[in-house]
Protein backbone atom coordinates (compact mmCIF):
# COMPACT_ATOMS: atom_id res chain seq x y z
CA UNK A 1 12.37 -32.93 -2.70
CA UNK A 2 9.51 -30.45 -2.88
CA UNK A 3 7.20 -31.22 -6.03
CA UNK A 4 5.44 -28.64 -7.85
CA UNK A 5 1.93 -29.32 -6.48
CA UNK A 6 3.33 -29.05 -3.21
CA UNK A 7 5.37 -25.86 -3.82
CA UNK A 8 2.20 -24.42 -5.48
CA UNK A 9 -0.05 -25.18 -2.33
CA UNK A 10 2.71 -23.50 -0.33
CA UNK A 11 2.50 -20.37 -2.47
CA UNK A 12 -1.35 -20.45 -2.64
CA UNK A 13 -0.97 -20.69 1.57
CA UNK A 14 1.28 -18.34 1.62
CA UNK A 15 -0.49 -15.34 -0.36
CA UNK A 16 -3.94 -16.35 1.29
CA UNK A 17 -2.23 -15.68 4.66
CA UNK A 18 -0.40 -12.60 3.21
CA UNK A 19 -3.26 -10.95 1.50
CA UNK A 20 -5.47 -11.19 5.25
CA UNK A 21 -3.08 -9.59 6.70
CA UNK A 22 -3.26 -6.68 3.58
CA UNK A 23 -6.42 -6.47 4.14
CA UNK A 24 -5.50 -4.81 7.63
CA UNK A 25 -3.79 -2.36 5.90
CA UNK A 26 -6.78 -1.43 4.57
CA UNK A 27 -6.80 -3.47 1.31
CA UNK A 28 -9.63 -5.51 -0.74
CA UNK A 29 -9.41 -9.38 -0.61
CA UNK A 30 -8.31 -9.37 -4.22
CA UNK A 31 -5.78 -6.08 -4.08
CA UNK A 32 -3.78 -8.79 -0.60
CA UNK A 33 -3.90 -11.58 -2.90
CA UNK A 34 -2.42 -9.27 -6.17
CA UNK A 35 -0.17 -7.90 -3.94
CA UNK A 36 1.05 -10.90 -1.78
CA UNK A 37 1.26 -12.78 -5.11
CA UNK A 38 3.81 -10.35 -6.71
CA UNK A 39 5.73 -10.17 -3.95
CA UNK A 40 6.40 -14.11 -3.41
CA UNK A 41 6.07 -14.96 -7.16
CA UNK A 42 9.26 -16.51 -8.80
CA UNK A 43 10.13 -14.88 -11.38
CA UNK A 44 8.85 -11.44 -9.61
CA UNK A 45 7.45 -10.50 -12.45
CA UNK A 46 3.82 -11.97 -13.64
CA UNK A 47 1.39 -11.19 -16.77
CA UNK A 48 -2.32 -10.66 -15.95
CA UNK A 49 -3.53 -13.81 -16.78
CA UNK A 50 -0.90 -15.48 -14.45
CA UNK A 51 -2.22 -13.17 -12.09
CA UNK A 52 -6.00 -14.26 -12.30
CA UNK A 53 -5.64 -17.61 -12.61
CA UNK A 54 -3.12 -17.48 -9.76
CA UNK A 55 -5.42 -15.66 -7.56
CA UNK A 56 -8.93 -17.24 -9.69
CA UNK A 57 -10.35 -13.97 -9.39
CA UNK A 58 -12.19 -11.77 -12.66
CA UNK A 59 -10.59 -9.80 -14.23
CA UNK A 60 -12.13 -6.95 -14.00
CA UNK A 61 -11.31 -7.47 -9.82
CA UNK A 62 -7.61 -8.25 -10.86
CA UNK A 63 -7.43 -5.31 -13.32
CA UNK A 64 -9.15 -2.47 -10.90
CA UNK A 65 -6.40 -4.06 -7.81
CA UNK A 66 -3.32 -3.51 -10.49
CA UNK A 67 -4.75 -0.24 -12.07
CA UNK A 68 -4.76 0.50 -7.98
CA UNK A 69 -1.52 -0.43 -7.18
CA UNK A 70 -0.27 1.37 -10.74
CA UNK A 71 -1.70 4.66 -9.88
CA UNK A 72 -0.08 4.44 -5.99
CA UNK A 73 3.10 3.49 -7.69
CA UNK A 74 3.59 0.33 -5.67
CA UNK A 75 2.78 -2.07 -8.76
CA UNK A 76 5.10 -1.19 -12.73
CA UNK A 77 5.04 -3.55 -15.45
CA UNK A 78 7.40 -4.51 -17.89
CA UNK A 79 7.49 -6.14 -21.61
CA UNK A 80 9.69 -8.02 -23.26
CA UNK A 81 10.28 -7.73 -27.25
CA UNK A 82 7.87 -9.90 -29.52
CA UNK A 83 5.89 -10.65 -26.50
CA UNK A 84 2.33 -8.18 -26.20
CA UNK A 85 1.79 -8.26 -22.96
CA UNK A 86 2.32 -6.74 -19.44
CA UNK A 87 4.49 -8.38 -17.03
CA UNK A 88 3.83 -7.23 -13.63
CA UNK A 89 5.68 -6.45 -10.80
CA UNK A 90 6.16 -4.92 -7.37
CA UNK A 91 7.75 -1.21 -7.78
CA UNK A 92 10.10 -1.06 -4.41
CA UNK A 93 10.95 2.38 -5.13
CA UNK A 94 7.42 3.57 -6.25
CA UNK A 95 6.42 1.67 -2.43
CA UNK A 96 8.72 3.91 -0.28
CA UNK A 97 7.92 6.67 -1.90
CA UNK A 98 4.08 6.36 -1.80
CA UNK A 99 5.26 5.68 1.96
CA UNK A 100 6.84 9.26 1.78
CA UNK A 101 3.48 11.19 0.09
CA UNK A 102 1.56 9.49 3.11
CA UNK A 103 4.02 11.67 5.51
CA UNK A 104 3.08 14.66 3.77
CA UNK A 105 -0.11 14.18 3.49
CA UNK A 106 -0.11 13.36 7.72
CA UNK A 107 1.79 16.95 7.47
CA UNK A 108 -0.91 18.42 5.40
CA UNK A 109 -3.67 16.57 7.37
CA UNK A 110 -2.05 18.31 10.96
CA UNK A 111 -2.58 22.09 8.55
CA UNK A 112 -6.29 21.62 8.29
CA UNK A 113 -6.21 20.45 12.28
CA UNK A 114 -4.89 23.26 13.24
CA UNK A 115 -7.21 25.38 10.71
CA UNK A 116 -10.25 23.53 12.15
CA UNK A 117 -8.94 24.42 15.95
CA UNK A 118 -8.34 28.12 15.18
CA UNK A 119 -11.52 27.90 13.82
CA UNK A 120 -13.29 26.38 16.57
CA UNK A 121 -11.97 29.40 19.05
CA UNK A 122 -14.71 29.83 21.50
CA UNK A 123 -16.36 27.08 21.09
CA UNK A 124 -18.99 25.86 24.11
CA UNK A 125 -17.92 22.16 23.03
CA UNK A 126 -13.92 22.72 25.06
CA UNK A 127 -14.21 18.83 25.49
CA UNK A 128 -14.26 18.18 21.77
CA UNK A 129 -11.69 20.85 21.13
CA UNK A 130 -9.28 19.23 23.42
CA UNK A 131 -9.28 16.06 21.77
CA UNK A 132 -9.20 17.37 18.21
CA UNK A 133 -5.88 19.16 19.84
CA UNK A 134 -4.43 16.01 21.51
CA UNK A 135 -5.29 14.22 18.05
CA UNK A 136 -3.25 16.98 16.36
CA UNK A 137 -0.41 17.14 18.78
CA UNK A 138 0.12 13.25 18.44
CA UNK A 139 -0.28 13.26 14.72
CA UNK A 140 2.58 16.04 14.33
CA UNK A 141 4.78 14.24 16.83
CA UNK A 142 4.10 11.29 14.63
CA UNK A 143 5.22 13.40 11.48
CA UNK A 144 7.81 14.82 12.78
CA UNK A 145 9.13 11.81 13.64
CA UNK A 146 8.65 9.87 10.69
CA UNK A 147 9.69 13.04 8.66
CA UNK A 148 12.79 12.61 10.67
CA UNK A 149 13.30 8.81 10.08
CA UNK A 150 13.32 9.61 6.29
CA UNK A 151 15.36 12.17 6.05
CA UNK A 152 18.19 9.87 8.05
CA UNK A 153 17.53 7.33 5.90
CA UNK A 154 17.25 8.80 2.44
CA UNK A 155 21.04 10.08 3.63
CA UNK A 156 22.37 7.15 5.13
């Protein structure tokens, strides 16, 4: 039988090794552990001081990650009557579709590309120009692509 301490060193494992790999993604030590934590916490939902002293991070750390996370529309919270606080949790919904606004904004990313090309027209520097058009015509394959993948999805 797995004890508490044991199950609680697991967990702590567990998010550490979660949150490094976050942190690939392009996320702070503290918004890997935040996020790691609410997705492997039991119950899946947390309040902020579970959070922190989870995590032992400040608050103010803990509160910028969730405000973060909030705002991208990965992270919601929740209350529960009689009880004042925030219960946080992960937002799967809110997740894919921040996933989705990152395809558009490839799609409007590949707009100014081809703005900065057209722009470029006659440029001495034909090197530079033909990677900043190899760059484009990989990141609109990419769209396209992934544009494609949702739209099977979303009407599977």
């Amino acid at each position: 039988m797995i004890t508490e301490i044991e199950n609680t060193k697991a967990l702590k494992e567990k998010v550490e090794g979660l949150g490094v790999l976050m942190e690939k993604f392009g996320r702070t030590p503290i918004e890997g552990r935040v996020i790691s934590y609410l997705l492997l916490a039991e119950p899946s939902y947390r309040s902020f001081d579970d959070i922190v002293e989870f995590i032992q991070a400040g608050k103010s750390s803990v509160s910028n990650a969730l405000t973060m996370f909030q705002k991208e529309g990965t992270v919601s919270y929740r209350t529960f009557s009689g009880d004042r606080k925030r219960y946080f949790m992960i937002n799967a919904e809110g997740w894919k579709k921040s996933f989705e606004d990152s395809v558009t904004n490839l799609t409007a990313l590949n707009v100014m590309l081809e703005d900065v090309l057209k722009f470029r027209t006659g440029s001495e520097d034909s090197d530079f120009n033909a990677n900043l058009r190899e760059l484009l015509d990989f990141q609109s394959h990419v769209t396209n692509e992934l544009t494609k993948t949702i739209h099977k999805w979303n009407n599977r």
